[in-house]
Protein backbone atom coordinates (compact mmCIF):
# COMPACT_ATOMS: atom_id res chain seq x y z
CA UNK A 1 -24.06 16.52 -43.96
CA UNK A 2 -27.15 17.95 -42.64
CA UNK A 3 -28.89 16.45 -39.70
CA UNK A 4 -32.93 16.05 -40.13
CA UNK A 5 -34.17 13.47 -37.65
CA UNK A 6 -37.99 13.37 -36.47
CA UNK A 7 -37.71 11.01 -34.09
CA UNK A 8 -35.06 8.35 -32.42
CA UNK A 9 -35.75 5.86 -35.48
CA UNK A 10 -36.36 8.16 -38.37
CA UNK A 11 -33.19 8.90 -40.07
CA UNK A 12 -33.69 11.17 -43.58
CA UNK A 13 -30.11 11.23 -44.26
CA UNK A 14 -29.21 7.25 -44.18
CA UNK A 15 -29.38 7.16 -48.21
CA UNK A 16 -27.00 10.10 -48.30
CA UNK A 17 -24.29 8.63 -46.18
CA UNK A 18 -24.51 5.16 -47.77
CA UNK A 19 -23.78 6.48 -51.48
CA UNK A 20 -20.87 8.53 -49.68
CA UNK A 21 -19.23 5.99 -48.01
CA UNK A 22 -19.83 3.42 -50.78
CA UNK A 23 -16.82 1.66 -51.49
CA UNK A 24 -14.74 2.96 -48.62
CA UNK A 25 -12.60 0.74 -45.85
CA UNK A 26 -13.76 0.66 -42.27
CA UNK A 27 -11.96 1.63 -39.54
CA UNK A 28 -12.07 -0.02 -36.41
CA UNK A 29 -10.91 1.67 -32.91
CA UNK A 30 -9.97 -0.34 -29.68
CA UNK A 31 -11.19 1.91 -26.52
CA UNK A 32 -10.54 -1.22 -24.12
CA UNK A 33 -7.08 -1.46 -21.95
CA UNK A 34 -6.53 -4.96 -23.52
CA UNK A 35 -5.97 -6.07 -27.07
CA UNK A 36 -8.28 -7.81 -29.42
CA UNK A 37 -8.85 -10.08 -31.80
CA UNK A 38 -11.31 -8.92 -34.47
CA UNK A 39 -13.52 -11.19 -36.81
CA UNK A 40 -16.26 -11.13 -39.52
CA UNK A 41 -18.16 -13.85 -40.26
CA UNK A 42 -20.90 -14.76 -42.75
CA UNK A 43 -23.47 -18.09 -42.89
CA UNK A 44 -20.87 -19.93 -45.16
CA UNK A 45 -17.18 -18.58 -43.98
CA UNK A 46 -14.73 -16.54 -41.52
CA UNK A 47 -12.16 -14.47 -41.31
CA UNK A 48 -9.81 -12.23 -38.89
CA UNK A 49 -9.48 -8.93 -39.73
CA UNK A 50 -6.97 -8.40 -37.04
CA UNK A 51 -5.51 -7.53 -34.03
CA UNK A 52 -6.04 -3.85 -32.11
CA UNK A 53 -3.92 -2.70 -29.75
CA UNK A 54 -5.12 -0.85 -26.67
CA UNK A 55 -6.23 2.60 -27.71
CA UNK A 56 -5.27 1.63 -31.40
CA UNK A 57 -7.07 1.47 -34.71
CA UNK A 58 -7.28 -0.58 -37.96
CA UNK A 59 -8.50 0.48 -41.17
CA UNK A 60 -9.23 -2.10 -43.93
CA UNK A 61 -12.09 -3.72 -46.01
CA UNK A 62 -11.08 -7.32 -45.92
CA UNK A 63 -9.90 -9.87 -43.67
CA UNK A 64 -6.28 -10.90 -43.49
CA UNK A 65 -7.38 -13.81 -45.73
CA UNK A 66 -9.13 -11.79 -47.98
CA UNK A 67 -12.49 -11.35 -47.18
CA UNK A 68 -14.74 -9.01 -48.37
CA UNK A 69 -16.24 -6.66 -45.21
CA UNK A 70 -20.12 -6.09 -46.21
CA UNK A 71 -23.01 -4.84 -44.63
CA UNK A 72 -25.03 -7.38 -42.36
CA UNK A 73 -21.70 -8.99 -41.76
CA UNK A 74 -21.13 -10.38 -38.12
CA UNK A 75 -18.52 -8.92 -36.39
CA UNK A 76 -16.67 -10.46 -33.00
CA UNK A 77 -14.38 -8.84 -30.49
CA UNK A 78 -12.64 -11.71 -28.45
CA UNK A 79 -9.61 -11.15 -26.70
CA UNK A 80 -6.97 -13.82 -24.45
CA UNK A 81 -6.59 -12.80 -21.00
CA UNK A 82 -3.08 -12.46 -19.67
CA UNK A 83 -0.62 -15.39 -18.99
CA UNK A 84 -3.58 -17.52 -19.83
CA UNK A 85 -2.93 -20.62 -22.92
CA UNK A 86 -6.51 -21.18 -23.14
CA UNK A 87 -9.30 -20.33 -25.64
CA UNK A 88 -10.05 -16.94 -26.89
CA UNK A 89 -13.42 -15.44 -24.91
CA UNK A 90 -15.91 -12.83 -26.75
CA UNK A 91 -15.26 -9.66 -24.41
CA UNK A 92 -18.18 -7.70 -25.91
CA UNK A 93 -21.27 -8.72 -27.60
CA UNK A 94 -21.39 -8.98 -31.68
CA UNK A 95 -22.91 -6.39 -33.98
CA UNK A 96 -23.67 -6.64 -37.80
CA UNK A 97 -21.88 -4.54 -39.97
CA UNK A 98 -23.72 -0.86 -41.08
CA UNK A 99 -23.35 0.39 -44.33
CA UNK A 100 -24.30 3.83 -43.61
CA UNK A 101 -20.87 3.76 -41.56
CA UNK A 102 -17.39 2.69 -41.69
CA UNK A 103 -16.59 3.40 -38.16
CA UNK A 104 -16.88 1.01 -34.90
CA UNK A 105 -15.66 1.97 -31.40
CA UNK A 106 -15.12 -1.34 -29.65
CA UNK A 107 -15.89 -0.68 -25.84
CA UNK A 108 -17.39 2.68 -26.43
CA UNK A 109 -19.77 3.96 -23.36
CA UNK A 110 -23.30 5.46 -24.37
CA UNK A 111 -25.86 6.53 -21.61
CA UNK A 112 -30.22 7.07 -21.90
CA UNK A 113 -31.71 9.41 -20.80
CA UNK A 114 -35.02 10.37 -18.82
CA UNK A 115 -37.70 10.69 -21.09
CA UNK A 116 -39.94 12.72 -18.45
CA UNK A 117 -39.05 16.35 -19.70
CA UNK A 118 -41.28 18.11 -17.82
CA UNK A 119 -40.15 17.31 -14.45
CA UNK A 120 -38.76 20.36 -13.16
CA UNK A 121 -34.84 19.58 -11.98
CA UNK A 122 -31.97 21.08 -9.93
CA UNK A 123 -28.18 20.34 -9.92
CA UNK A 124 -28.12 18.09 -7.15
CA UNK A 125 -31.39 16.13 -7.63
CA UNK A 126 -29.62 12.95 -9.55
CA UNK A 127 -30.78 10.87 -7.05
CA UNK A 128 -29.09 7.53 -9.21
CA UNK A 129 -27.82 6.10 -11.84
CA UNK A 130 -28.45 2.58 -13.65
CA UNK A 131 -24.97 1.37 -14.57
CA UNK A 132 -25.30 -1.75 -17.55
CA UNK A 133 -21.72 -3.48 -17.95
CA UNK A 134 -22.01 -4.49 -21.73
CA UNK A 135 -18.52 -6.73 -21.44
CA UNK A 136 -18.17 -10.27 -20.14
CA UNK A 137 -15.28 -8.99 -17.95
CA UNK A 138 -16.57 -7.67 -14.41
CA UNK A 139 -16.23 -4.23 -13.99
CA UNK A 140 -15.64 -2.32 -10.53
CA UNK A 141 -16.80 1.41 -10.55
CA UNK A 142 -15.24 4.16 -8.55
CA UNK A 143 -16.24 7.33 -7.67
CA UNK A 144 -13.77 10.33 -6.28
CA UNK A 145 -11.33 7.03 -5.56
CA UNK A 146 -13.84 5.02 -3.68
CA UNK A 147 -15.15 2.39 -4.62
CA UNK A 148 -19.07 2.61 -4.87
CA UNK A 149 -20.28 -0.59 -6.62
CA UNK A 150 -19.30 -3.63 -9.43
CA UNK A 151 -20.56 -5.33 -12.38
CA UNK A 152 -20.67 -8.87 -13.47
CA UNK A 153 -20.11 -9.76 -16.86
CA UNK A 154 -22.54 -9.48 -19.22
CA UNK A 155 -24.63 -12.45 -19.48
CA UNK A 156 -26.86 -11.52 -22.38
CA UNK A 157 -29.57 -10.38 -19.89
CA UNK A 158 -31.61 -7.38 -21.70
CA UNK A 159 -33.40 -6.95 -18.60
CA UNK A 160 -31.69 -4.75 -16.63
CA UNK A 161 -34.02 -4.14 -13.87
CA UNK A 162 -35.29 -7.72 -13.43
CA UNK A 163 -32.01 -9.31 -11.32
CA UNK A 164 -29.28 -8.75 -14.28
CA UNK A 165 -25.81 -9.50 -12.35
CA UNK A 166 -24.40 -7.18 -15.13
CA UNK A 167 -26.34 -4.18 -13.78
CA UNK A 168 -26.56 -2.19 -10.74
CA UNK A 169 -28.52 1.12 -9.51
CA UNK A 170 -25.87 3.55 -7.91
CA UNK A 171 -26.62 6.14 -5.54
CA UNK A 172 -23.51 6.96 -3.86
CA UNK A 173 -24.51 5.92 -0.31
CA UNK A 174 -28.12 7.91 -0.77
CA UNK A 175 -26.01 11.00 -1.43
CA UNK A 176 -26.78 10.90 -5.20
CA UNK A 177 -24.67 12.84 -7.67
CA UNK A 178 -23.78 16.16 -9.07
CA UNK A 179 -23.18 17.31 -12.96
CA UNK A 180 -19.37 16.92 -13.42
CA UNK A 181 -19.34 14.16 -11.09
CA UNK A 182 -17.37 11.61 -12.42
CA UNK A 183 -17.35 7.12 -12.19
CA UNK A 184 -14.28 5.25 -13.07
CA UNK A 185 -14.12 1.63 -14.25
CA UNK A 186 -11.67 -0.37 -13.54
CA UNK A 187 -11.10 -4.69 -14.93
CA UNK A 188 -12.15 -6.71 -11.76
CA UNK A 189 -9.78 -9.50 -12.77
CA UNK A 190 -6.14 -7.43 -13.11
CA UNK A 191 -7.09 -3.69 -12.16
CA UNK A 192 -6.66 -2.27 -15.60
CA UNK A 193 -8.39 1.11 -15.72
CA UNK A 194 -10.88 1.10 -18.45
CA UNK A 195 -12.98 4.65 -18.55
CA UNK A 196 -13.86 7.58 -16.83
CA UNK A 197 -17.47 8.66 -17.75
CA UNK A 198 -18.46 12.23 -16.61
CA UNK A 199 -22.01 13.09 -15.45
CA UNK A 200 -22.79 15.68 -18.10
CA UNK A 201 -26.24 16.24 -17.14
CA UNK A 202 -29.10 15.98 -14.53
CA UNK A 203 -31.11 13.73 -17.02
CA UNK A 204 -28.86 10.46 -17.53
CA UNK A 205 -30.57 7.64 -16.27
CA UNK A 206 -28.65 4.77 -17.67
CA UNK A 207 -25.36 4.21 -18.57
CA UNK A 208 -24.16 1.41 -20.49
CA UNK A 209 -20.55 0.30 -20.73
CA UNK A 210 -18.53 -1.69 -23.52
CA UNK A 211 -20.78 -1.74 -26.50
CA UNK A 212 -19.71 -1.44 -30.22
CA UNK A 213 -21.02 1.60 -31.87
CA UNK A 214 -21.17 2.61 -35.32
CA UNK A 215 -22.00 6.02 -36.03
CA UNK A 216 -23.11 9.27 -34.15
CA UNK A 217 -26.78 9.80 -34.68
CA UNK A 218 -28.32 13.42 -32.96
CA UNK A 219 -32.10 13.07 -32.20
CA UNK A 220 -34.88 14.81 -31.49
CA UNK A 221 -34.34 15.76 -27.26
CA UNK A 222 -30.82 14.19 -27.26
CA UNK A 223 -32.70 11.30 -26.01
CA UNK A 224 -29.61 9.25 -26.82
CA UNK A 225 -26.18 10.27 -27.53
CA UNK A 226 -25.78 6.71 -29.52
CA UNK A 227 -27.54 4.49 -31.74
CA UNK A 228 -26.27 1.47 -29.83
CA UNK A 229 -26.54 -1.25 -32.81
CA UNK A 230 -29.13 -3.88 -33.23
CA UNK A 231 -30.02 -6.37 -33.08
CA UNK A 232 -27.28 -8.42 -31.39
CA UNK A 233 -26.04 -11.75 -31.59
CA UNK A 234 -26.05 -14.97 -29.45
CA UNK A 235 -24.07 -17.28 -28.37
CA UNK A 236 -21.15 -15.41 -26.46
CA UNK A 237 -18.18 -17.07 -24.75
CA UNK A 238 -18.17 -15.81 -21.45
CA UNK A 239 -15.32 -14.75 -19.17
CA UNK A 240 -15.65 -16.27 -15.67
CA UNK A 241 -13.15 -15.70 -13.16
CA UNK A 242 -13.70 -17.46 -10.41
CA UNK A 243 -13.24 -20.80 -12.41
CA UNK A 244 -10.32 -19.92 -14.19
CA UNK A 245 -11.18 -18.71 -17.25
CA UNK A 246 -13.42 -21.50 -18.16
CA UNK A 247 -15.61 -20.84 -20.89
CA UNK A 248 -19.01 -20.51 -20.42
CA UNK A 249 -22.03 -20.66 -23.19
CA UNK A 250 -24.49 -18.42 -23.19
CA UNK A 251 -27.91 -20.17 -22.95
């Protein structure tokens, strides 16, 4: 398929990929350490479409029960932390279904970058990074095995820079970073490594980690590497561990 894209949300070939994948199953990945329970709903019914192992995959277009997957479709990701009888929690936040795709990374890690292009840069000039923790499980983040910062679970905040606790501004003790530098994340609650995320680049500015993707989309500037789907959906269970995995709802 060609690429022809004019800007981030012009996309000529979107007609194209629909009549291609028309009719075809989706296939769902699990990048997260922990399993998860997968789920579409619509405004009159539900349905589980299953359960992914870490690092696994599922390919189908129903749900066990025998719904049909369409686009617009909500989809959930919950999961049921460890030696824990309680209720299911929503461990990222839901997306609608594409059908211009039939793939979805659950937990996938997507950064933005500076628009400024004409800012003349060196290889040791990132001064920081904007780290956005898109799961309701807090995240600690490690750099060359130190620990340099953590996340809160995502609250639903979309205002990163206005006192989200599921967002922090790194800059390795006023040292800054290097391209090829590298920041681990690691599950606050049980130490489960999650990621590694390499510093590709001297013009990431924001890095956001545990959203559901859909597709690859290449834009004008590589301005993003993702088209990190929209709009999202309300009304998440959160994780909180300092009560003991008491469930939370999102205001």
């Amino acid at each position: 398929m060609s690429s022809k894209y004019s800007s981030v949300t012009y996309d000529a070939d979107q007609s194209e990929r629909r009549e291609l994948l028309r009719g075809k199953p989706w296939t769902f990945f699990n990048l997260l350490p922990v399993p998860v329970n997968v789920y579409v709903y619509t405004p009159t019914m539900s349905d589980m479409i299953g359960i992914i192992q870490p690092n696994g995959r599922l390919t189908t277009s129903r749900g066990i029960t025998g719904l049909e997957l369409k686009n617009g479709y909500e989809i959930h990701v919950l999961f049921q932390p460890e030696k824990c009888k309680g209720p299911e929690y929503e461990i990222t936040r839901p997306i609608f279904l594409f059908d211009d795709s039939r793939t979805i990374r659950i937990g996938d890690a997507v950064h933005e970058e500076k628009t400024n292009t004409l800012t003349q840069r060196t290889h040791t000039d990132i001064m920081g990074i904007r780290v956005h923790n898109r799961l309701t499980i807090p995240l600690d983040i490690y750099y060359k095995r130190a620990k340099i910062g953590a996340v809160a679970g995502d609250d639903g905040t979309d205002a990163p820079m206005s006192g989200s606790p599921g967002s922090v501004y790194l800059t390795n003790d006023n040292n800054g970073f290097r391209i090829g530098d590298e920041l681990g994340f690691v599950f606050h609650y049980n130490n489960a490594r999650y990621c590694i995320v390499k510093i590709h680049d001297n013009y990431i500015s924001d890095i956001y980690i545990g959203v559901v993707n859909q597709h690859y989309v290449p834009t004008i500037q590589d301005m993003y590497s993702y088209r990190v789907d929209s709009p999202t959906i309300t009304g998440l269970k959160y994780f909180d561990q300092v009560s003991g995995y008491q469930t939370r709802a999102s205001v």
